[in-house]
N, C-alpha and C. Protein backbone atom coordinates (compact mmCIF):
# COMPACT_ATOMS: atom_id res chain seq x y z
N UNK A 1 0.92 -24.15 1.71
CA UNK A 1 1.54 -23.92 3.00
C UNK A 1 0.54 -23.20 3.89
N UNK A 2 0.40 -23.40 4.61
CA UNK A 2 -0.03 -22.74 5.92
C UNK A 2 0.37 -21.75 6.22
N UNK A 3 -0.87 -20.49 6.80
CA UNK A 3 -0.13 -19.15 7.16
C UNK A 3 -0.93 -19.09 8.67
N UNK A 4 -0.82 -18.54 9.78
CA UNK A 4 -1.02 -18.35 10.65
C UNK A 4 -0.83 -16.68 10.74
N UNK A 5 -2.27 -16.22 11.47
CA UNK A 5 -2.23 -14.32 11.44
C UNK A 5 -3.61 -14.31 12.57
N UNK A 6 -3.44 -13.15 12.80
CA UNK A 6 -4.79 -12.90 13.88
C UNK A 6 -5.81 -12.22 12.39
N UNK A 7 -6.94 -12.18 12.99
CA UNK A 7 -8.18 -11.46 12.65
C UNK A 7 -9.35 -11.35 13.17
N UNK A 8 -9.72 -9.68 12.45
CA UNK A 8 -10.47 -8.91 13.19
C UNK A 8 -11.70 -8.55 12.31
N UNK A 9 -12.81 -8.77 13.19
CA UNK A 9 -13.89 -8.17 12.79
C UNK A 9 -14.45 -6.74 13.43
N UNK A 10 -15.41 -6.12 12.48
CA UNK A 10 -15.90 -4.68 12.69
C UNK A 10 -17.07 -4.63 12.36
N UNK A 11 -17.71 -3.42 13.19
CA UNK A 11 -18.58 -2.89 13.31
C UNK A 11 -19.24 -1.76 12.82
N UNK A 12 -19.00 -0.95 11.89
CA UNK A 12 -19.07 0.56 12.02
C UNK A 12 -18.10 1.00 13.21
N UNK A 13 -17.13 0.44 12.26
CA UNK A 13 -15.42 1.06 12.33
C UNK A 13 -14.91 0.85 13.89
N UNK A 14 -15.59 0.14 14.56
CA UNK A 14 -15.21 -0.58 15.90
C UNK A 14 -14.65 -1.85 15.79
N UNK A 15 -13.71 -2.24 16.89
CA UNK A 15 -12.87 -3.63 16.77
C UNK A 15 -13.94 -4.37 17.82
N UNK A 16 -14.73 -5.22 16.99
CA UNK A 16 -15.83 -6.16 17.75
C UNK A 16 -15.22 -7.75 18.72
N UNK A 17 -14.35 -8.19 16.99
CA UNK A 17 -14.06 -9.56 17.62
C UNK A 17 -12.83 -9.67 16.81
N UNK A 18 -11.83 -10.58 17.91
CA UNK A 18 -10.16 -11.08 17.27
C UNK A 18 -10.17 -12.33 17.16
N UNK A 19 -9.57 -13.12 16.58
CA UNK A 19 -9.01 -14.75 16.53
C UNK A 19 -7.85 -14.58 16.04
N UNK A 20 -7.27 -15.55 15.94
CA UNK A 20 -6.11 -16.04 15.45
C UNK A 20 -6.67 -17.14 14.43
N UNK A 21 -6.07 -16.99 13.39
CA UNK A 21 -6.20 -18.14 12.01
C UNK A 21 -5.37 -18.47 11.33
N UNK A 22 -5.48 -19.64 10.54
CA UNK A 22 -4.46 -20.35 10.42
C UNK A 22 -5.18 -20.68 8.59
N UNK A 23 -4.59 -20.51 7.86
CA UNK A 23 -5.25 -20.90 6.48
C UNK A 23 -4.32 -22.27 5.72
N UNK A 24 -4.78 -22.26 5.05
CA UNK A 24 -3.96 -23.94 4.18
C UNK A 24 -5.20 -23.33 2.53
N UNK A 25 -4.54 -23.74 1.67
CA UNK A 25 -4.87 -23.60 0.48
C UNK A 25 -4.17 -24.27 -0.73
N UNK A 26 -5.52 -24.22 -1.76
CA UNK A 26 -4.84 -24.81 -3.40
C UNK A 26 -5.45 -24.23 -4.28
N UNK A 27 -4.66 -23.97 -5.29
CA UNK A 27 -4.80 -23.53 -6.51
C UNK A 27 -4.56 -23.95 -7.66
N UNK A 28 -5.52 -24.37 -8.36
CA UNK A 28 -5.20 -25.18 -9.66
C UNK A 28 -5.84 -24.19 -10.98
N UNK A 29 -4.90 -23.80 -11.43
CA UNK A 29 -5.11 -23.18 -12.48
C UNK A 29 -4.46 -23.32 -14.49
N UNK A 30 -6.12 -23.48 -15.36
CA UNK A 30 -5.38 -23.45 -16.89
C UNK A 30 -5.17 -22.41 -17.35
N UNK A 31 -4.60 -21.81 -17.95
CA UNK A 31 -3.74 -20.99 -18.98
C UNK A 31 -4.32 -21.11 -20.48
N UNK A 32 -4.15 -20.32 -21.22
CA UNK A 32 -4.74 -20.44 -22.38
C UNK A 32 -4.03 -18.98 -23.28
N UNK A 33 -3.29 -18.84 -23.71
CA UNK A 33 -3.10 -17.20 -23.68
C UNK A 33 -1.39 -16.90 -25.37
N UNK A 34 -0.83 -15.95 -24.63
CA UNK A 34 -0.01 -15.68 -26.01
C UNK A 34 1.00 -14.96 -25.52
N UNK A 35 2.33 -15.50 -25.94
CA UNK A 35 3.94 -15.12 -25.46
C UNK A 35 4.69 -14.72 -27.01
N UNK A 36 5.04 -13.87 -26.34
CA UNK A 36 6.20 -13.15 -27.47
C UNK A 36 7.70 -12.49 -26.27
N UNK A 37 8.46 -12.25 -27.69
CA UNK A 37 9.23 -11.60 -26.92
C UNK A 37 9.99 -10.03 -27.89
N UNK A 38 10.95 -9.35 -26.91
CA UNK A 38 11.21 -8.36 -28.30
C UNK A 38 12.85 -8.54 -27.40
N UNK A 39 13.76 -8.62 -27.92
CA UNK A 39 14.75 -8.48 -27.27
C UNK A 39 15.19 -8.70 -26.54
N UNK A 40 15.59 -8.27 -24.97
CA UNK A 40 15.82 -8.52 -24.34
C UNK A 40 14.29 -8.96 -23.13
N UNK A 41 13.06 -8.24 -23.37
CA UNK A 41 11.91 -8.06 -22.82
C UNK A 41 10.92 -9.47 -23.27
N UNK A 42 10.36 -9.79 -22.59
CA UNK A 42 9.56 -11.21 -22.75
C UNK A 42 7.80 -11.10 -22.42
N UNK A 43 6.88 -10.81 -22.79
CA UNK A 43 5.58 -11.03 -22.34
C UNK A 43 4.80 -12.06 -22.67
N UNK A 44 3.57 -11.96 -21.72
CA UNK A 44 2.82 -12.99 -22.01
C UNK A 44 0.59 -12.10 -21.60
N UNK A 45 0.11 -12.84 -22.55
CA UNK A 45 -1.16 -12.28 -22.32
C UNK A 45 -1.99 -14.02 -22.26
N UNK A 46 -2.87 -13.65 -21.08
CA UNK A 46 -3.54 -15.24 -21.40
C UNK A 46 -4.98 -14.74 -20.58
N UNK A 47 -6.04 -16.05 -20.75
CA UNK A 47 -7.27 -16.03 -20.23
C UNK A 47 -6.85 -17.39 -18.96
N UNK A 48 -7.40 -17.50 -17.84
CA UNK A 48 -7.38 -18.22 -16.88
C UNK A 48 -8.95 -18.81 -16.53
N UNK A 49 -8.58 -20.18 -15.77
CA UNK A 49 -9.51 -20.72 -15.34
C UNK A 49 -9.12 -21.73 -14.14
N UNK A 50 -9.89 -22.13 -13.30
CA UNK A 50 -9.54 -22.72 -12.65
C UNK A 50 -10.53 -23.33 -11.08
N UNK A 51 -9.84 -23.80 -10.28
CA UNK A 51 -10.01 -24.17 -8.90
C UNK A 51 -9.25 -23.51 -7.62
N UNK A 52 -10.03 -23.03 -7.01
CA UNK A 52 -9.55 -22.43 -5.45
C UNK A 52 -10.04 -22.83 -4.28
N UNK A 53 -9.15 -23.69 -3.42
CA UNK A 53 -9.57 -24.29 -2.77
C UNK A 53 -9.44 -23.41 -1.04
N UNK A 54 -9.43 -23.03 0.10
CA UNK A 54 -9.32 -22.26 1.09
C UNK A 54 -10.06 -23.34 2.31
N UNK A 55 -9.05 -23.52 3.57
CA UNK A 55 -9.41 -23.98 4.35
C UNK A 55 -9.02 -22.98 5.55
N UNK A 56 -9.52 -22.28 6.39
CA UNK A 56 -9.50 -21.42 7.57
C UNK A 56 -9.99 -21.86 8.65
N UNK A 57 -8.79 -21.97 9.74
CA UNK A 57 -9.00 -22.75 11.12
C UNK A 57 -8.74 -21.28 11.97
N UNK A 58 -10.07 -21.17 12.49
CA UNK A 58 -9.73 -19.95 13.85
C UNK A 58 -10.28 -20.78 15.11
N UNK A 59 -9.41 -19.85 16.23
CA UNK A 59 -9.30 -20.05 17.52
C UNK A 59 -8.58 -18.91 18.23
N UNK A 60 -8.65 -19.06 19.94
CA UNK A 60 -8.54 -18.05 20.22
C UNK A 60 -9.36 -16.75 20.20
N UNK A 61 -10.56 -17.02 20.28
CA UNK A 61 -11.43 -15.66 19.99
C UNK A 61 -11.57 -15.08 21.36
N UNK A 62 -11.54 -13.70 20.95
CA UNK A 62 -12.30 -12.78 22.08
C UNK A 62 -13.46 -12.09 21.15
N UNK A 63 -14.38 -11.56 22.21
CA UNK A 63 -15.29 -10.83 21.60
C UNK A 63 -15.53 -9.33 22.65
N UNK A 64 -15.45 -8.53 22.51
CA UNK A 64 -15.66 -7.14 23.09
C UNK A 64 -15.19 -7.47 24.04
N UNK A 65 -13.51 -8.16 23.75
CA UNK A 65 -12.76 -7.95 24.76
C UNK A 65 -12.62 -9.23 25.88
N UNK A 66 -13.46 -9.79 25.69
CA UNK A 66 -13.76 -11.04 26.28
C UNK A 66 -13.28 -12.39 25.87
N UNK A 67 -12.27 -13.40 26.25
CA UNK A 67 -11.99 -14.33 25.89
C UNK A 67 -13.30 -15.57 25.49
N UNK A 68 -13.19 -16.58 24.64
CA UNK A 68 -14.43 -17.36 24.04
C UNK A 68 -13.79 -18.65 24.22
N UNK A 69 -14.31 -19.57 24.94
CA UNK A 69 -13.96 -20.85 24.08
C UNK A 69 -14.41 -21.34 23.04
N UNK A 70 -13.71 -21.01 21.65
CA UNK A 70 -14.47 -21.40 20.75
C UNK A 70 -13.56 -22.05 19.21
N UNK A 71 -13.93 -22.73 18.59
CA UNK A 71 -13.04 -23.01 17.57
C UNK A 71 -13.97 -23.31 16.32
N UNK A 72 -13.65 -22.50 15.46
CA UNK A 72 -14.67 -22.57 13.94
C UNK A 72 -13.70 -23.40 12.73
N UNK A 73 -14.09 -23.75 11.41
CA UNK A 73 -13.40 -24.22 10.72
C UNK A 73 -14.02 -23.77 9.35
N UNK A 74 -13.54 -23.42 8.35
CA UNK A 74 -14.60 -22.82 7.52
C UNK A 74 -13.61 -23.40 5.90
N UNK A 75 -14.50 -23.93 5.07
CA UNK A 75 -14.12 -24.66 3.99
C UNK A 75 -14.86 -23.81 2.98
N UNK A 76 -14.17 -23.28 1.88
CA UNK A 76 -14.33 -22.66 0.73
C UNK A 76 -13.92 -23.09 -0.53
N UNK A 77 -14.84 -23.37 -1.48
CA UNK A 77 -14.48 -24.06 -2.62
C UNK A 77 -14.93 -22.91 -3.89
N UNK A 78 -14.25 -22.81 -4.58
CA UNK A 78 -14.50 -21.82 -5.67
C UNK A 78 -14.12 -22.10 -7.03
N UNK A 79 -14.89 -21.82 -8.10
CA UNK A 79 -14.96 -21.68 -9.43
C UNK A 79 -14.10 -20.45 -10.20
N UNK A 80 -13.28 -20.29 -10.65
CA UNK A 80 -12.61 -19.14 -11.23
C UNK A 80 -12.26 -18.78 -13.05
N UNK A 81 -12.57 -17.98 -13.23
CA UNK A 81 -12.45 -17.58 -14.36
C UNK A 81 -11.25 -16.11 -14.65
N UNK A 82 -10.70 -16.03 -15.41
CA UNK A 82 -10.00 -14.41 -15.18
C UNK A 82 -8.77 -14.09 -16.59
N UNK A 83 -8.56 -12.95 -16.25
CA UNK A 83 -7.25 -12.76 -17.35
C UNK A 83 -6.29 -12.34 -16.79
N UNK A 84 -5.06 -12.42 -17.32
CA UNK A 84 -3.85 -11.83 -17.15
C UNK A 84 -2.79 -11.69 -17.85
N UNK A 85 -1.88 -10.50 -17.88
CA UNK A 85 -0.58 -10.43 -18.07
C UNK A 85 0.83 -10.59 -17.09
N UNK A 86 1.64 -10.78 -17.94
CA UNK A 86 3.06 -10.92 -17.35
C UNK A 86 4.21 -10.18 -18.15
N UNK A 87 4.92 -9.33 -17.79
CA UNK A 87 6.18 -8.84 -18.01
C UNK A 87 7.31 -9.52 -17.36
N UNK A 88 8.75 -9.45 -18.71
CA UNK A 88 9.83 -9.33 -17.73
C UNK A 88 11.23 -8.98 -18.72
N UNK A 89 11.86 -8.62 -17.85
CA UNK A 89 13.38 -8.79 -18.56
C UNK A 89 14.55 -9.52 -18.29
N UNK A 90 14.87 -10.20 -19.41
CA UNK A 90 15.64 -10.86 -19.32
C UNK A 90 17.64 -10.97 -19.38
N UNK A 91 18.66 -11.20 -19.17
CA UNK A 91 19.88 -11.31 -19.03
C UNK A 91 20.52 -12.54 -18.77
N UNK A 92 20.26 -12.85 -20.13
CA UNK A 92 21.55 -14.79 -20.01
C UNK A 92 20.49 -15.42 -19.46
N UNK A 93 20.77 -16.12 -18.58
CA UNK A 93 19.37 -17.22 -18.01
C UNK A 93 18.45 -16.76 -17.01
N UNK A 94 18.76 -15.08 -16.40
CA UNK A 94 18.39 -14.68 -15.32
C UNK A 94 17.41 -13.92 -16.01
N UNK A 95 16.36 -13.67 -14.88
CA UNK A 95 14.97 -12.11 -15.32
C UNK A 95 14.70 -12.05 -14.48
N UNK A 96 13.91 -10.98 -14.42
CA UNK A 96 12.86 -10.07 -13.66
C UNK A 96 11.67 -10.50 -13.87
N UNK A 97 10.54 -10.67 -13.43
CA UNK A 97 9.41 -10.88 -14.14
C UNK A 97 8.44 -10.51 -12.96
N UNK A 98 7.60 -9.88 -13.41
CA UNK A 98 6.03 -9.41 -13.41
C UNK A 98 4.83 -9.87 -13.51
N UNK A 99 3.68 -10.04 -12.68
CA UNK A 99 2.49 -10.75 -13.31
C UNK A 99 1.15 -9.76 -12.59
N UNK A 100 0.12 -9.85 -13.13
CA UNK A 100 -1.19 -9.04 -12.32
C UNK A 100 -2.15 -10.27 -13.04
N UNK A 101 -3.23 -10.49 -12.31
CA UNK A 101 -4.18 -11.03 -12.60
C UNK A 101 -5.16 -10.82 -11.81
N UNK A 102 -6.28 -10.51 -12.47
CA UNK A 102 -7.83 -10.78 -11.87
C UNK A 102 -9.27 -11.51 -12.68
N UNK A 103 -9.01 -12.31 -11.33
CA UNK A 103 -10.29 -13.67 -11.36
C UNK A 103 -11.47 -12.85 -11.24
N UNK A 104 -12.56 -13.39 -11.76
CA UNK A 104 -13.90 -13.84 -10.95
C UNK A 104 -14.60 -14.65 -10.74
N UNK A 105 -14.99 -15.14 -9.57
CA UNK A 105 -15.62 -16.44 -9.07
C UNK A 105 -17.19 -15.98 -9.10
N UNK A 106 -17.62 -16.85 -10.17
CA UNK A 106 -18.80 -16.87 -10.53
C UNK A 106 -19.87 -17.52 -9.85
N UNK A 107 -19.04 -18.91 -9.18
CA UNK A 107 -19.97 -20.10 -8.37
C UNK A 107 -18.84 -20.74 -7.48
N UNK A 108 -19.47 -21.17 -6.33
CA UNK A 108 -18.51 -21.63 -5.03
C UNK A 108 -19.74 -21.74 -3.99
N UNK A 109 -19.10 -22.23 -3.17
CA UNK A 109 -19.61 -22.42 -2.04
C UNK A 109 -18.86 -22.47 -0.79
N UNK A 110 -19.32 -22.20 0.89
CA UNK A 110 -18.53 -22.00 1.87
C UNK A 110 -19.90 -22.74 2.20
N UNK A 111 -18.69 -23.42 3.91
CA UNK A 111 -19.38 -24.33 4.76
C UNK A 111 -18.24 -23.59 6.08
N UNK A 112 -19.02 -23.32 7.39
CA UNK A 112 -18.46 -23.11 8.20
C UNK A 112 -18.60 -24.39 9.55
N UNK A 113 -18.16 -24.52 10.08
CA UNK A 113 -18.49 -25.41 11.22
C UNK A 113 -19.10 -24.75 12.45
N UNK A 114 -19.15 -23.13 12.10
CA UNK A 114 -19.97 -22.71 13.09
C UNK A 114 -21.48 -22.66 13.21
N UNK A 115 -21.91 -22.74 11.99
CA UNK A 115 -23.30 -22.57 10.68
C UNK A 115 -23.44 -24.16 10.53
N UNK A 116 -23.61 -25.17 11.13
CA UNK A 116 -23.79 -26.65 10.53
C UNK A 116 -25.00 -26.56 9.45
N UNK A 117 -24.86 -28.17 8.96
CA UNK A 117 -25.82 -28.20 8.14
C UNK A 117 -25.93 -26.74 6.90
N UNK A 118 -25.36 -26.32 7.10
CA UNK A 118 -25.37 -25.21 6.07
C UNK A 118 -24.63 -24.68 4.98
N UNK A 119 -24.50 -24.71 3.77
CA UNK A 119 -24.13 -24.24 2.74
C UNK A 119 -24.25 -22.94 1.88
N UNK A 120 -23.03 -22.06 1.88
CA UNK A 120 -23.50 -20.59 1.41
C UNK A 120 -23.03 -20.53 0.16
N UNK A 121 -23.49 -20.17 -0.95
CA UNK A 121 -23.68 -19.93 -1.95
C UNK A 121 -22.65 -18.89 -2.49
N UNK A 122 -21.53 -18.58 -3.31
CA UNK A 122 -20.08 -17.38 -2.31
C UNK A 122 -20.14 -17.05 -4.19
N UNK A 123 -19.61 -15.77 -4.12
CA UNK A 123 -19.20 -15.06 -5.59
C UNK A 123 -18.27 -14.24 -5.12
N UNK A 124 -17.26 -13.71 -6.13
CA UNK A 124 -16.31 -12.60 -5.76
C UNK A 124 -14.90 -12.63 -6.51
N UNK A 125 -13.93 -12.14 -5.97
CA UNK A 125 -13.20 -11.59 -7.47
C UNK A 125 -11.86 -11.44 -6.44
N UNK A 126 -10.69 -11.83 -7.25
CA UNK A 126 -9.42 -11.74 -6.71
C UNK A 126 -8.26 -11.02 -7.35
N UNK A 127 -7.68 -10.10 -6.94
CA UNK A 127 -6.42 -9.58 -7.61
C UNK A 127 -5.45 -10.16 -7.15
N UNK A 128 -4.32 -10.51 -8.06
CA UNK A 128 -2.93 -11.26 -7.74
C UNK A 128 -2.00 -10.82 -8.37
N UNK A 129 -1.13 -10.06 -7.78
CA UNK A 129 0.62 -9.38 -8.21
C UNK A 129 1.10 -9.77 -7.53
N UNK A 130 2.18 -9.91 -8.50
CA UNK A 130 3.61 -10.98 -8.01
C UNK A 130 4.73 -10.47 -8.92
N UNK A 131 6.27 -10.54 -7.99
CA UNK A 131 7.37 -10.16 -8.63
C UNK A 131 8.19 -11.13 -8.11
N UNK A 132 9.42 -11.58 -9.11
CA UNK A 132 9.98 -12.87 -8.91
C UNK A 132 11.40 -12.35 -9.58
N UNK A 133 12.41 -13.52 -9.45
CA UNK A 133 13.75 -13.41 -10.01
C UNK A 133 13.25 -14.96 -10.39
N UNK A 134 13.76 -14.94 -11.48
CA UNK A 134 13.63 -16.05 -12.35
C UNK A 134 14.86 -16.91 -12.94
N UNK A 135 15.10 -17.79 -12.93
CA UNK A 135 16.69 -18.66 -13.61
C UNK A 135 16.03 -19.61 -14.08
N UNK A 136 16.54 -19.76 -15.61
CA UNK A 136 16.40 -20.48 -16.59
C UNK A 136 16.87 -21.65 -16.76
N UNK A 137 16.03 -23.04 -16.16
CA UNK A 137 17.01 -24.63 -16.24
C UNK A 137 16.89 -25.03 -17.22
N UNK A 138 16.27 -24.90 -18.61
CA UNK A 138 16.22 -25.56 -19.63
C UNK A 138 15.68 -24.42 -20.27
N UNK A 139 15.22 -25.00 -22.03
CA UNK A 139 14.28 -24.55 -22.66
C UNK A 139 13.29 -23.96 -22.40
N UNK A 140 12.59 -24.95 -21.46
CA UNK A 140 10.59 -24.98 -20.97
C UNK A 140 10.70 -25.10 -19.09
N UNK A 141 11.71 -24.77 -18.92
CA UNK A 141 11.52 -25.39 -17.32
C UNK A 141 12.45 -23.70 -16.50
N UNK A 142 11.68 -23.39 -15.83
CA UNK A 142 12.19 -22.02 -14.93
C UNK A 142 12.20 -22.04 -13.04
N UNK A 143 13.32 -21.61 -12.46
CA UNK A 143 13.18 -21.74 -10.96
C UNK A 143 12.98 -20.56 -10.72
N UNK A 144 11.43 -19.76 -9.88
CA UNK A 144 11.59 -19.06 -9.48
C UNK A 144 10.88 -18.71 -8.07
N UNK A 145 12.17 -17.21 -7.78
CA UNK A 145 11.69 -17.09 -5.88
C UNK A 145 11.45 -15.39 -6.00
N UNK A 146 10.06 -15.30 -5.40
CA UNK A 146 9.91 -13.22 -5.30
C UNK A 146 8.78 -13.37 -3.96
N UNK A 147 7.93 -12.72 -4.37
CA UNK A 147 6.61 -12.36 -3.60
C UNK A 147 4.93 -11.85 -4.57
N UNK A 148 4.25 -12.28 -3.61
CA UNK A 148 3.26 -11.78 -4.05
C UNK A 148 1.87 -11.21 -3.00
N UNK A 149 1.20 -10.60 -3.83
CA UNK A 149 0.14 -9.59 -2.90
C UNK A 149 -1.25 -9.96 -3.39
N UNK A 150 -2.40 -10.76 -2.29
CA UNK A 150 -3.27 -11.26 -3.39
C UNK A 150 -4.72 -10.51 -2.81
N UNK A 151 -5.51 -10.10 -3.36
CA UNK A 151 -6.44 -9.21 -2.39
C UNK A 151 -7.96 -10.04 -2.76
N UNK A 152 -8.38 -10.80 -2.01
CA UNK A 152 -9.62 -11.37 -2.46
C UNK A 152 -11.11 -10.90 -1.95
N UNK A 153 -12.10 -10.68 -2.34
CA UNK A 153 -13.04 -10.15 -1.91
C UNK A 153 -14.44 -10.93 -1.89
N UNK A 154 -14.98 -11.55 -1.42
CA UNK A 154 -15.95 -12.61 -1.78
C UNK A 154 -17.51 -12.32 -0.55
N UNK A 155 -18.47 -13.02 -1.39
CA UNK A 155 -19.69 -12.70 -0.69
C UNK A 155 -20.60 -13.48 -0.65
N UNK A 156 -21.95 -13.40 -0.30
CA UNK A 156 -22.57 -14.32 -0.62
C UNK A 156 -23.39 -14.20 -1.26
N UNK A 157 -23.65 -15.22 -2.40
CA UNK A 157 -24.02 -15.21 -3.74
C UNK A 157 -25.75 -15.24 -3.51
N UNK A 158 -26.24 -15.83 -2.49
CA UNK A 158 -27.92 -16.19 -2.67
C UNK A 158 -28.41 -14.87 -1.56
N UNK A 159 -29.71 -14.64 -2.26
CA UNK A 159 -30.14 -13.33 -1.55
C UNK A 159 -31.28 -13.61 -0.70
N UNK A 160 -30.40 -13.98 0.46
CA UNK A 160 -30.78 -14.15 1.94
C UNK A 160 -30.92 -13.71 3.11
N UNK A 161 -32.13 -12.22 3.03
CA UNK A 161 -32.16 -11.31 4.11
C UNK A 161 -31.58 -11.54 5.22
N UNK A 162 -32.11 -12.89 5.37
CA UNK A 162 -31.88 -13.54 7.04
C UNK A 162 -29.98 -13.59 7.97
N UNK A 163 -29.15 -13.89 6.70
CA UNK A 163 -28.05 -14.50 6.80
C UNK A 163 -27.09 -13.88 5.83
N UNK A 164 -26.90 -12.64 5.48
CA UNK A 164 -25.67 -12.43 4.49
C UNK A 164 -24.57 -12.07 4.87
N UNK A 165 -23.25 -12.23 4.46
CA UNK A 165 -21.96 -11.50 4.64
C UNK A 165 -21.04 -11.88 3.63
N UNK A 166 -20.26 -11.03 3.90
CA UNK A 166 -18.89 -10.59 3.06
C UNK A 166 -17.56 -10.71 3.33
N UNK A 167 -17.09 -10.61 3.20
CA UNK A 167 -15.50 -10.76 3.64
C UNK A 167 -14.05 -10.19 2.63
N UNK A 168 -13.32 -9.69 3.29
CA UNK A 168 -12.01 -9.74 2.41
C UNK A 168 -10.77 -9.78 2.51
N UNK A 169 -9.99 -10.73 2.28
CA UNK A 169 -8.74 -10.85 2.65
C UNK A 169 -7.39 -10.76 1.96
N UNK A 170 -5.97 -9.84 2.73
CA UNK A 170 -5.43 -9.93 2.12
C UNK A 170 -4.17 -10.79 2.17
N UNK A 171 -3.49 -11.54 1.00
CA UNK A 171 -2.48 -12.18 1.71
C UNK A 171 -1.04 -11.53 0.79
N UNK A 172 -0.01 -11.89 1.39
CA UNK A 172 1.49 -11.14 1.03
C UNK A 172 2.45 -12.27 1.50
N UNK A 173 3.44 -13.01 0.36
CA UNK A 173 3.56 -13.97 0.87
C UNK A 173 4.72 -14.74 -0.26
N UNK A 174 5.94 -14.62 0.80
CA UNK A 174 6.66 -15.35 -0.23
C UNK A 174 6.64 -16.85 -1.23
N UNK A 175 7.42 -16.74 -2.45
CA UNK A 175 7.07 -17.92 -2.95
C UNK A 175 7.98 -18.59 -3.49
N UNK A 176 8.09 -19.63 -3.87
CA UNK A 176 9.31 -20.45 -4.81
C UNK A 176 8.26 -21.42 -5.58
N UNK A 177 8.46 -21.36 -6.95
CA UNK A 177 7.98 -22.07 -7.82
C UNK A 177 8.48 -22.87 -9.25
N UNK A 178 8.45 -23.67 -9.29
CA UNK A 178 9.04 -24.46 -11.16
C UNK A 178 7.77 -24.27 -11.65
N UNK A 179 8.20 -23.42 -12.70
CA UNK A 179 7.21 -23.74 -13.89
C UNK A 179 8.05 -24.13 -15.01
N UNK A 180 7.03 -25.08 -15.83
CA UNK A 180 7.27 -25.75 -17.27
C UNK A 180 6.15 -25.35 -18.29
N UNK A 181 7.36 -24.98 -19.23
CA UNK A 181 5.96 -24.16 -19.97
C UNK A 181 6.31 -25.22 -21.25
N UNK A 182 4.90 -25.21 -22.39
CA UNK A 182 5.61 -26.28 -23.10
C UNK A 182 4.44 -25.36 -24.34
């Protein structure tokens, strides 16, 4: 889904430049890991891997205040590796459940449309908590709706006096999901 938010860049703690952006994203992620339960309480421990995909459309820029005509587009592809746990408790078909995870992106790359012809080389690391209400449709099959808080931090990987930066973003953001676990 698409999120739409302004953003701001800085200076040594000055507000330099605003846009408005608009993100679209995918996440494809394997699992590999170990579930138990004790009672009423259910966990899970696993190793992760995966694909992160990030597309960011800004417009609307000002710069020191100054309106821009300008429109950038910036495509991020990433490699992920990471671990995580999950808690929850359970009651009849209903739970609570819990998750934290942190990635690190070892290899990726960003392409901006402001930078043509150019390819940046990107590394960096993501935290992801999430809390959900969970209902039980089967055995292996779960509907669930909460939120989550994802804090990503990424940079650039090749050491390029000329051209480096960083970035970090956070997103907060409701969700509804089926998972099938088998």
């Amino acid at each position: 889904v698409g999120v739409k938010d302004e953003e701001q860049s800085q200076r040594d703690g000055v507000k330099v430049q605003s846009n408005n952006l608009e993100i679209f994203g995918q996440f494809y992620d394997l699992r590999i890991g170990y579930k138990n339960s004790l009672d009423n309480f259910h966990y899970r421990l696993y190793l992760s891997g995966g694909w992160d995909g990030l597309n960011l459309m800004r417009y609307n820029y000002t710069w020191l205040g100054s309106p821009l005509e300008k429109i950038s587009e910036e495509n991020i592809s990433l490699w992920r590796n990471g671990i995580g746990a999950a808690l929850g408790y359970k009651i009849k078909e209903w739970s609570i459940d819990g998750k934290i995870v942190y990635s690190y992106y070892p290899d990726g790359e960003t392409r901006d449309s402001s930078v043509p012809d150019v390819t940046f080389g990107t590394e960096g690391a993501i935290l992801d908590i999430e809390l959900a209400l969970t209902h039980q449709i089967s055995r292996n099959m779960n509907l669930s709706v909460g939120g989550s808080y994802v804090l990503q931090k990424l940079g650039d990987s090749e050491s390029n006096p000329d051209m480096t930066w960083k970035t970090e973003l956070k997103i907060i953001a409701g969700k509804v999901g089926l998972i099938y676990m088998f």
